[in-house]
N, C-alpha and C. Protein backbone atom coordinates (compact mmCIF):
# COMPACT_ATOMS: atom_id res chain seq x y z
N UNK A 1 35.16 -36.45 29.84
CA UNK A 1 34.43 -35.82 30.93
C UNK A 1 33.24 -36.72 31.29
N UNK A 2 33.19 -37.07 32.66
CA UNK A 2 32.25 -37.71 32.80
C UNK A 2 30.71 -37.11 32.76
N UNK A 3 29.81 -37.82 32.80
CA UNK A 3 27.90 -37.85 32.43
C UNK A 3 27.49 -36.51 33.67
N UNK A 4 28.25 -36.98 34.84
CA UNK A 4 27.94 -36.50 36.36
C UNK A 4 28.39 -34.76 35.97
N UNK A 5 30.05 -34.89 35.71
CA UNK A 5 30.30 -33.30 35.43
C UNK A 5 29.76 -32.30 34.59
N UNK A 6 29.53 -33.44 33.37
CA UNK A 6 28.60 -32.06 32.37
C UNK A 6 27.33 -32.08 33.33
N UNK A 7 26.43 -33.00 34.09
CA UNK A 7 25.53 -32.02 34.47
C UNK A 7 25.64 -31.03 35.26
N UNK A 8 26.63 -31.20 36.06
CA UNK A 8 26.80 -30.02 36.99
C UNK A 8 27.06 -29.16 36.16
N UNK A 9 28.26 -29.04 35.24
CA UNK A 9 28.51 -27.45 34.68
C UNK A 9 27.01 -27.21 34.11
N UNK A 10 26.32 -28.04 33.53
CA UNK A 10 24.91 -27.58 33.01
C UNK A 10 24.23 -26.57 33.66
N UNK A 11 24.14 -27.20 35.15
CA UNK A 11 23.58 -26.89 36.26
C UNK A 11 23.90 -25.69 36.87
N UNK A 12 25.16 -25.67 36.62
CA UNK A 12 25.67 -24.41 37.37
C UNK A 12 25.50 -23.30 35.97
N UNK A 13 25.67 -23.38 34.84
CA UNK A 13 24.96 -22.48 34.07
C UNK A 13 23.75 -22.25 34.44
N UNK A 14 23.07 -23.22 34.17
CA UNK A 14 21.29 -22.54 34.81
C UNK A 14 21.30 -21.52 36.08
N UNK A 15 21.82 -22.32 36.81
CA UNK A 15 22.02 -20.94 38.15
C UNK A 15 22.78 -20.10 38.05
N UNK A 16 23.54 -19.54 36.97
CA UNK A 16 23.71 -18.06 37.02
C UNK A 16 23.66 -17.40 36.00
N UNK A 17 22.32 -18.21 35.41
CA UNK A 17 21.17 -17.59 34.64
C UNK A 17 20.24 -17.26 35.47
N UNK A 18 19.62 -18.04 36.24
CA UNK A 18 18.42 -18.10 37.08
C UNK A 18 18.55 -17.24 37.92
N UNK A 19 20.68 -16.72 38.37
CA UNK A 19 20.84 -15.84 39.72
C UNK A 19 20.10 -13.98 38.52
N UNK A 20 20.62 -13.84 37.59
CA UNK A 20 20.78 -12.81 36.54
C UNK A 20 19.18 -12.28 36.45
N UNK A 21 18.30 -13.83 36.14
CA UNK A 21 16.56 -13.54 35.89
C UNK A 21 16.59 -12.94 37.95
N UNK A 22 17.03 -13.65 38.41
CA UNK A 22 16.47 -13.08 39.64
C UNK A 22 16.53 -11.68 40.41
N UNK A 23 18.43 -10.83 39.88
CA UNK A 23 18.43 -10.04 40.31
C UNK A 23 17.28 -8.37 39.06
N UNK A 24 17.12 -9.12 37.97
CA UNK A 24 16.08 -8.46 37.04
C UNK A 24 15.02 -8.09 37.58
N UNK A 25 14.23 -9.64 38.24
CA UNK A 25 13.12 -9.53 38.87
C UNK A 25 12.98 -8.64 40.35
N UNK A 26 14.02 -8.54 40.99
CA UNK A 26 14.26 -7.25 41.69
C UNK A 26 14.14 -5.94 41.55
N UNK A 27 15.36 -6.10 40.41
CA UNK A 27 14.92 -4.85 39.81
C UNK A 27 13.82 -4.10 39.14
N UNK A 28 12.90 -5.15 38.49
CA UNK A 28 11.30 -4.72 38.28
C UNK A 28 10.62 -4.49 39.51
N UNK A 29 10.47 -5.39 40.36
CA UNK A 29 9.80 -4.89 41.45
C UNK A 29 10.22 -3.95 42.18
N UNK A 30 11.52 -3.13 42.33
CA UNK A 30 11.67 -1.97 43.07
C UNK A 30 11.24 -1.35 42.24
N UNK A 31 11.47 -1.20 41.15
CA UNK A 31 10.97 0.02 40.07
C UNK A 31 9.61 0.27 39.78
N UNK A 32 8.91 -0.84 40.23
CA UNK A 32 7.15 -1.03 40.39
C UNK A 32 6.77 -0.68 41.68
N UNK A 33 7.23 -1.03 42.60
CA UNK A 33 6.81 -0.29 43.78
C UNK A 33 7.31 1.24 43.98
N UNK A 34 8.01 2.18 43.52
CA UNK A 34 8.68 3.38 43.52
C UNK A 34 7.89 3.82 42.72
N UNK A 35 7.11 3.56 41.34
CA UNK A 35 6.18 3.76 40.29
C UNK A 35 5.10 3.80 41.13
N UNK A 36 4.48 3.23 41.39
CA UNK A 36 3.10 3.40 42.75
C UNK A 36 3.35 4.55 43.69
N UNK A 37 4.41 4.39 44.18
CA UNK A 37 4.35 5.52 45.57
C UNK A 37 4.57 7.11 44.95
N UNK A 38 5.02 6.59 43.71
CA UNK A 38 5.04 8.30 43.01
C UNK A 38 3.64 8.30 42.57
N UNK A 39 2.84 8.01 42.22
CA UNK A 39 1.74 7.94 41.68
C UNK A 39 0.65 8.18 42.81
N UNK A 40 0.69 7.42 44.07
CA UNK A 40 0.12 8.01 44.76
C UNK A 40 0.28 8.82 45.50
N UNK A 41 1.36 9.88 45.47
CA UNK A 41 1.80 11.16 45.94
C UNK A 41 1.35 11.91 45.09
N UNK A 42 1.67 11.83 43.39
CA UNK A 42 0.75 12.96 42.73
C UNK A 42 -0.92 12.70 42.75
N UNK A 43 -1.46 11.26 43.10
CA UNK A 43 -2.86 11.90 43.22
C UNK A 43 -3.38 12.62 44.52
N UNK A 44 -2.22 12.19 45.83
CA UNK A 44 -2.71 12.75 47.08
C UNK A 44 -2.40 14.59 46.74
N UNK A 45 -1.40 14.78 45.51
CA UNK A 45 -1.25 15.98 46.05
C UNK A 45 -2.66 17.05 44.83
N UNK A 46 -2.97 16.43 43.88
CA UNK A 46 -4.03 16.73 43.18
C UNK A 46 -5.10 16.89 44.12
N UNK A 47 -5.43 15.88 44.84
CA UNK A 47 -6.36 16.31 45.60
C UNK A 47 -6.83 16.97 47.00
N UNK A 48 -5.00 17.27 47.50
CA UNK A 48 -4.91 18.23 48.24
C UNK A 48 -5.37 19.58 47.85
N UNK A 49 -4.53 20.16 46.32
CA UNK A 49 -4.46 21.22 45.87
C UNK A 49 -6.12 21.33 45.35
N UNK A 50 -6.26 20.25 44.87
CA UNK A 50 -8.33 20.55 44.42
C UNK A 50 -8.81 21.19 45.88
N UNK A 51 -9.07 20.64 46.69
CA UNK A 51 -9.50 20.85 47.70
C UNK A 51 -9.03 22.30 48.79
N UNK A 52 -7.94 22.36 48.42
CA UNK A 52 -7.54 23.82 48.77
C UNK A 52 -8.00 24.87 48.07
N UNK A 53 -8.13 24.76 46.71
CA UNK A 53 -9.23 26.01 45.71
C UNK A 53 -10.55 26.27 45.60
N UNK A 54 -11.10 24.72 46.50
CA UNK A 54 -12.71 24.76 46.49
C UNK A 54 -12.78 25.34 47.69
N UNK A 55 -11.86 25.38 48.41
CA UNK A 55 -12.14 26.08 49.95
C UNK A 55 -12.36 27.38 50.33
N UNK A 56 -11.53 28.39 49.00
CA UNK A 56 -11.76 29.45 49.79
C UNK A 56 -12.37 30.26 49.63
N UNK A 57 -12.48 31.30 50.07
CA UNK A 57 -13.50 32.15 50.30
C UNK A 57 -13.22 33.66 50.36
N UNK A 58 -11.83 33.92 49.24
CA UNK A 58 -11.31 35.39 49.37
C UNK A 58 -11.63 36.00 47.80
N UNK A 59 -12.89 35.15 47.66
CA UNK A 59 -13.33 35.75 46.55
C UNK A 59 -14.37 36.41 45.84
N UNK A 60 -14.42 37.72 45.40
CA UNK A 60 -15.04 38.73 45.01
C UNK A 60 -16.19 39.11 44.04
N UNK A 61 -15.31 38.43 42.58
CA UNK A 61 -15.81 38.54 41.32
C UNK A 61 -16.67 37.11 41.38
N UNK A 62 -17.65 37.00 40.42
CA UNK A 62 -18.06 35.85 39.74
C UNK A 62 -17.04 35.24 38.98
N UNK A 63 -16.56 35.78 38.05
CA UNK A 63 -15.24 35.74 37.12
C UNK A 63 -14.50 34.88 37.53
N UNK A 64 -14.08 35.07 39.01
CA UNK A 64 -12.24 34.49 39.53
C UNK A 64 -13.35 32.87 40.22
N UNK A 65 -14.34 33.01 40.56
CA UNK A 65 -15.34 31.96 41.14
C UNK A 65 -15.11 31.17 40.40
N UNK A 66 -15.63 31.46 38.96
CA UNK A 66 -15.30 30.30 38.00
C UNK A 66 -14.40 29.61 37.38
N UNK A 67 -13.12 30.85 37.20
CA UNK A 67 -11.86 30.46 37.14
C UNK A 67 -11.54 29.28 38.04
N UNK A 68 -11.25 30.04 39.08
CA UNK A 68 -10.81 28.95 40.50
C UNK A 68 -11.33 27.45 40.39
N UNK A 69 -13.14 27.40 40.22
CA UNK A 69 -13.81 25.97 40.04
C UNK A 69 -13.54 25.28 39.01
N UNK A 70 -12.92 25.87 37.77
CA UNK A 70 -12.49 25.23 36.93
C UNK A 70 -11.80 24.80 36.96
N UNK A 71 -10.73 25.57 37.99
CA UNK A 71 -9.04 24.86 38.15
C UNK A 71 -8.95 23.54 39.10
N UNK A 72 -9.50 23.71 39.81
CA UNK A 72 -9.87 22.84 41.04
C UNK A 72 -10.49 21.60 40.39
N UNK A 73 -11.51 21.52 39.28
CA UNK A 73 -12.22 20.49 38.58
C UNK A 73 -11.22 19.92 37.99
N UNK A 74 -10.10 20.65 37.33
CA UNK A 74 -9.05 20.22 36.48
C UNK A 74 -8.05 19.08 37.28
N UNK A 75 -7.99 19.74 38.49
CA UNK A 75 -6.66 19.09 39.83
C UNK A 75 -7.40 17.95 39.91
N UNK A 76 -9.27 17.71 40.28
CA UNK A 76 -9.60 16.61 40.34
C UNK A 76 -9.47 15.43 39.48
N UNK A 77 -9.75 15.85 37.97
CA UNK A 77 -9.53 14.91 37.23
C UNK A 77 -8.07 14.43 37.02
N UNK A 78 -7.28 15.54 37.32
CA UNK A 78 -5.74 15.02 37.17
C UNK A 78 -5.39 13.58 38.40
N UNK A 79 -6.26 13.92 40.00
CA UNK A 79 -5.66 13.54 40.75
C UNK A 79 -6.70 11.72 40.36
N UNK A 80 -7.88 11.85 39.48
CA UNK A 80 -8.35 10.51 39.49
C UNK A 80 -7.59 9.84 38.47
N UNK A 81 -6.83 10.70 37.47
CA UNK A 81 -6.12 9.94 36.52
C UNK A 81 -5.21 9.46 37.45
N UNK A 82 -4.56 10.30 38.11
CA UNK A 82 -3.17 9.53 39.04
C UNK A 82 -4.00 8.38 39.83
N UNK A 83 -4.71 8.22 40.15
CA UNK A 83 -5.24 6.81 41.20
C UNK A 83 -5.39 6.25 40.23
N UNK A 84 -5.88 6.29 39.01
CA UNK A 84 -6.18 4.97 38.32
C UNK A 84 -4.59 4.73 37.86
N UNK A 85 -3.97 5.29 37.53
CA UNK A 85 -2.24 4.75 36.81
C UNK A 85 -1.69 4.32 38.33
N UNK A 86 -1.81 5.13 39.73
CA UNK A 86 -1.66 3.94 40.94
C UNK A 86 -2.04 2.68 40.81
N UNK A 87 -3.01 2.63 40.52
CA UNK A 87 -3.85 1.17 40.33
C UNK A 87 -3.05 0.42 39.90
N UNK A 88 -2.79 0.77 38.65
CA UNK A 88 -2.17 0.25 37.21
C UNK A 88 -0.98 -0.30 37.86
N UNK A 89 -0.26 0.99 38.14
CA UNK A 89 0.86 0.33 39.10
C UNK A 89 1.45 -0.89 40.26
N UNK A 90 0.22 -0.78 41.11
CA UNK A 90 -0.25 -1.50 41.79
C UNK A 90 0.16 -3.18 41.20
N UNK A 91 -1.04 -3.43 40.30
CA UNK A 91 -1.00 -4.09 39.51
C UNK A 91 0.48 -4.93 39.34
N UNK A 92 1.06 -3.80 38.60
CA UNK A 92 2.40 -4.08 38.15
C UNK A 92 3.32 -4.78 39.19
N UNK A 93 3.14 -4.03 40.31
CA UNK A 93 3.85 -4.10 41.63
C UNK A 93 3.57 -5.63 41.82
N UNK A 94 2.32 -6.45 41.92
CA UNK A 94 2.25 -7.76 41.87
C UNK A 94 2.69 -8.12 41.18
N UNK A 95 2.49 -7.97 40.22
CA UNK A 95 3.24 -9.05 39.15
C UNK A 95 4.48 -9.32 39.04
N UNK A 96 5.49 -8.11 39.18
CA UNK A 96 6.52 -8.29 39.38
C UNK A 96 7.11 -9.17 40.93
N UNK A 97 6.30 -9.13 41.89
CA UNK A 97 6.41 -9.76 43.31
C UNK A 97 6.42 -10.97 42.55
N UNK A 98 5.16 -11.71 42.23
CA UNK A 98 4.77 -12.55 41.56
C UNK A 98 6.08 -13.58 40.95
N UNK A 99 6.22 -13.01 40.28
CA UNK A 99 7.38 -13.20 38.78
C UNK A 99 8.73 -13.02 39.77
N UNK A 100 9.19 -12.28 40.54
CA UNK A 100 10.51 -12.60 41.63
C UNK A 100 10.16 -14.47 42.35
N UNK A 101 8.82 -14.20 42.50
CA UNK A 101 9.14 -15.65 43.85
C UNK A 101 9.02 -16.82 42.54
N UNK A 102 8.47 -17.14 42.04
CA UNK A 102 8.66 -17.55 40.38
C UNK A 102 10.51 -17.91 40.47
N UNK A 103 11.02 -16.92 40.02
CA UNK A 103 12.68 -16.99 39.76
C UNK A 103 13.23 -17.48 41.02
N UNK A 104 13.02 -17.36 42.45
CA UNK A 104 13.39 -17.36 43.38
C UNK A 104 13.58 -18.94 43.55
N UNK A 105 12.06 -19.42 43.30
CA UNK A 105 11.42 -20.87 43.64
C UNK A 105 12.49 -21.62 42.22
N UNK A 106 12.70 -21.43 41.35
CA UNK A 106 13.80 -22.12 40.16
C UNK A 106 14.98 -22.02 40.83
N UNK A 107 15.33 -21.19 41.70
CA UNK A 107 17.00 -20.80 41.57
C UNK A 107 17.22 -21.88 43.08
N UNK A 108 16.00 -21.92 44.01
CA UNK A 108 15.88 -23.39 44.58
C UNK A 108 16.48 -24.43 44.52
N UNK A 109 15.04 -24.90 43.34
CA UNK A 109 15.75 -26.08 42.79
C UNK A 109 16.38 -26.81 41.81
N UNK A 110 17.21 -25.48 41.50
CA UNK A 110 18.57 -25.62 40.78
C UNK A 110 19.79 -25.84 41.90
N UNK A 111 19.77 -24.87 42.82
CA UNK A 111 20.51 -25.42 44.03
C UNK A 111 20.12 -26.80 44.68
N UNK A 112 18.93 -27.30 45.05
CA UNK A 112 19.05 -28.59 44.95
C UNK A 112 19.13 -30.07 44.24
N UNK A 113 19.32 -29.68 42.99
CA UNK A 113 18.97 -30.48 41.77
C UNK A 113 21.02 -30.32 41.71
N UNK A 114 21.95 -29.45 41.95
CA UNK A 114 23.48 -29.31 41.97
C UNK A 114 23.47 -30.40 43.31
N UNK A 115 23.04 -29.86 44.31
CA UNK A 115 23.88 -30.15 45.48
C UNK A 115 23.68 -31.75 45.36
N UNK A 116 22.33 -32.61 44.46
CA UNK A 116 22.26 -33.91 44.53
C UNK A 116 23.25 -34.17 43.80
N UNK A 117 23.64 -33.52 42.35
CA UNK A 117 24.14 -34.23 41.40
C UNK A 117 25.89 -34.07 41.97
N UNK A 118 26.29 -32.93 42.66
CA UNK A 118 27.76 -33.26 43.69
C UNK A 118 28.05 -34.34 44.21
N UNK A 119 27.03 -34.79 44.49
CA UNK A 119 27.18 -35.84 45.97
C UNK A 119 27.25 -37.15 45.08
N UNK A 120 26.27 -37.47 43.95
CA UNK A 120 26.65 -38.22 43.00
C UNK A 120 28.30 -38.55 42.14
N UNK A 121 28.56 -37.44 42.19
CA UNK A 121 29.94 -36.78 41.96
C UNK A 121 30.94 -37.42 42.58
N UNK A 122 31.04 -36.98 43.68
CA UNK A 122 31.33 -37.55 44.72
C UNK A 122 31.74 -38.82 45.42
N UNK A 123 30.12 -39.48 44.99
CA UNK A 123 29.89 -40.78 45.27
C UNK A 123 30.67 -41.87 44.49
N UNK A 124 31.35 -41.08 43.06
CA UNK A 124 31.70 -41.69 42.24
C UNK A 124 33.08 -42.07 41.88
C-alpha cells in the first residue's frame, strides 16, 4: 500500500471521527439552549406568580396578609434562583456554540488536508 493511501484512509478516519465529535457538539448545544429557555420560563413564571400575590387586595385577615407575603417572597427567591441557573445556562449555551465551531473548523481542515492528499494520489 502506498505512503499516499494510508494517509488518506488515516484521513478519512479522522473525519468520521471529527463528523461523530461534531454531530455531539450539536447535540450539546441544542440541549444547552432548550436548558436556558426552560429556565427562563420558570423564572418568568416565578415572577409572574410573585407578583400576582403581592397584588391583591381581597384580603381581610392579617393572618392570610402574611401568609400570602410569605408565599410571594418564596416565588421570588425561587424565580432569582431560576435566573441565576439561566445564567449558568447561558453560559453553557456558549460554550457549547464555542466547542461546535472548534469541531466544525477541524472537520475543515481535514476535508482539505484529504482533498490535497487525493490529488497527490492521483498525481501519482
Amino acid at each position: 500500500m502506498k505512503r499516499e493511501q494510508r494517509r488518506l484512509m488515516t484521513l478519512e478516519r479522522q473525519r468520521r471521527i471529527a463528523l461523530t465529535d461534531r454531530r455531539e457538539a450539536i447535540s450539546q448545544l441544542a440541549g444547552a439552549m432548550a436548558d436556558e429557555a426552560h429556565r427562563a420560563a420558570l423564572a418568568e413564571k416565578g415572577r409572574s406568580l410573585a407578583s400576582g400575590y403581592t397584588g391583591r387586595s381581597d384580603l381581610v385577615v392579617a393572618s392570610e396578609l402574611r401568609d400570602r407575603s410569605r408565599f410571594a417572597s418564596e416565588l421570588s427567591r425561587i424565580a432569582r434562583e431560576a435566573e441565576k441557573s439561566r445564567d449558568h445556562a447561558a453560559a453553557a449555551r456558549d460554550k457549547a456554540s464555542r466547542e461546535l465551531a472548534t469541531r466544525e473548523t477541524r472537520l475543515e481542515r481535514l476535508g482539505g488536508r484529504r482533498t490535497r492528499v487525493r490529488r497527490e494520489t492521483e498525481r501519482s
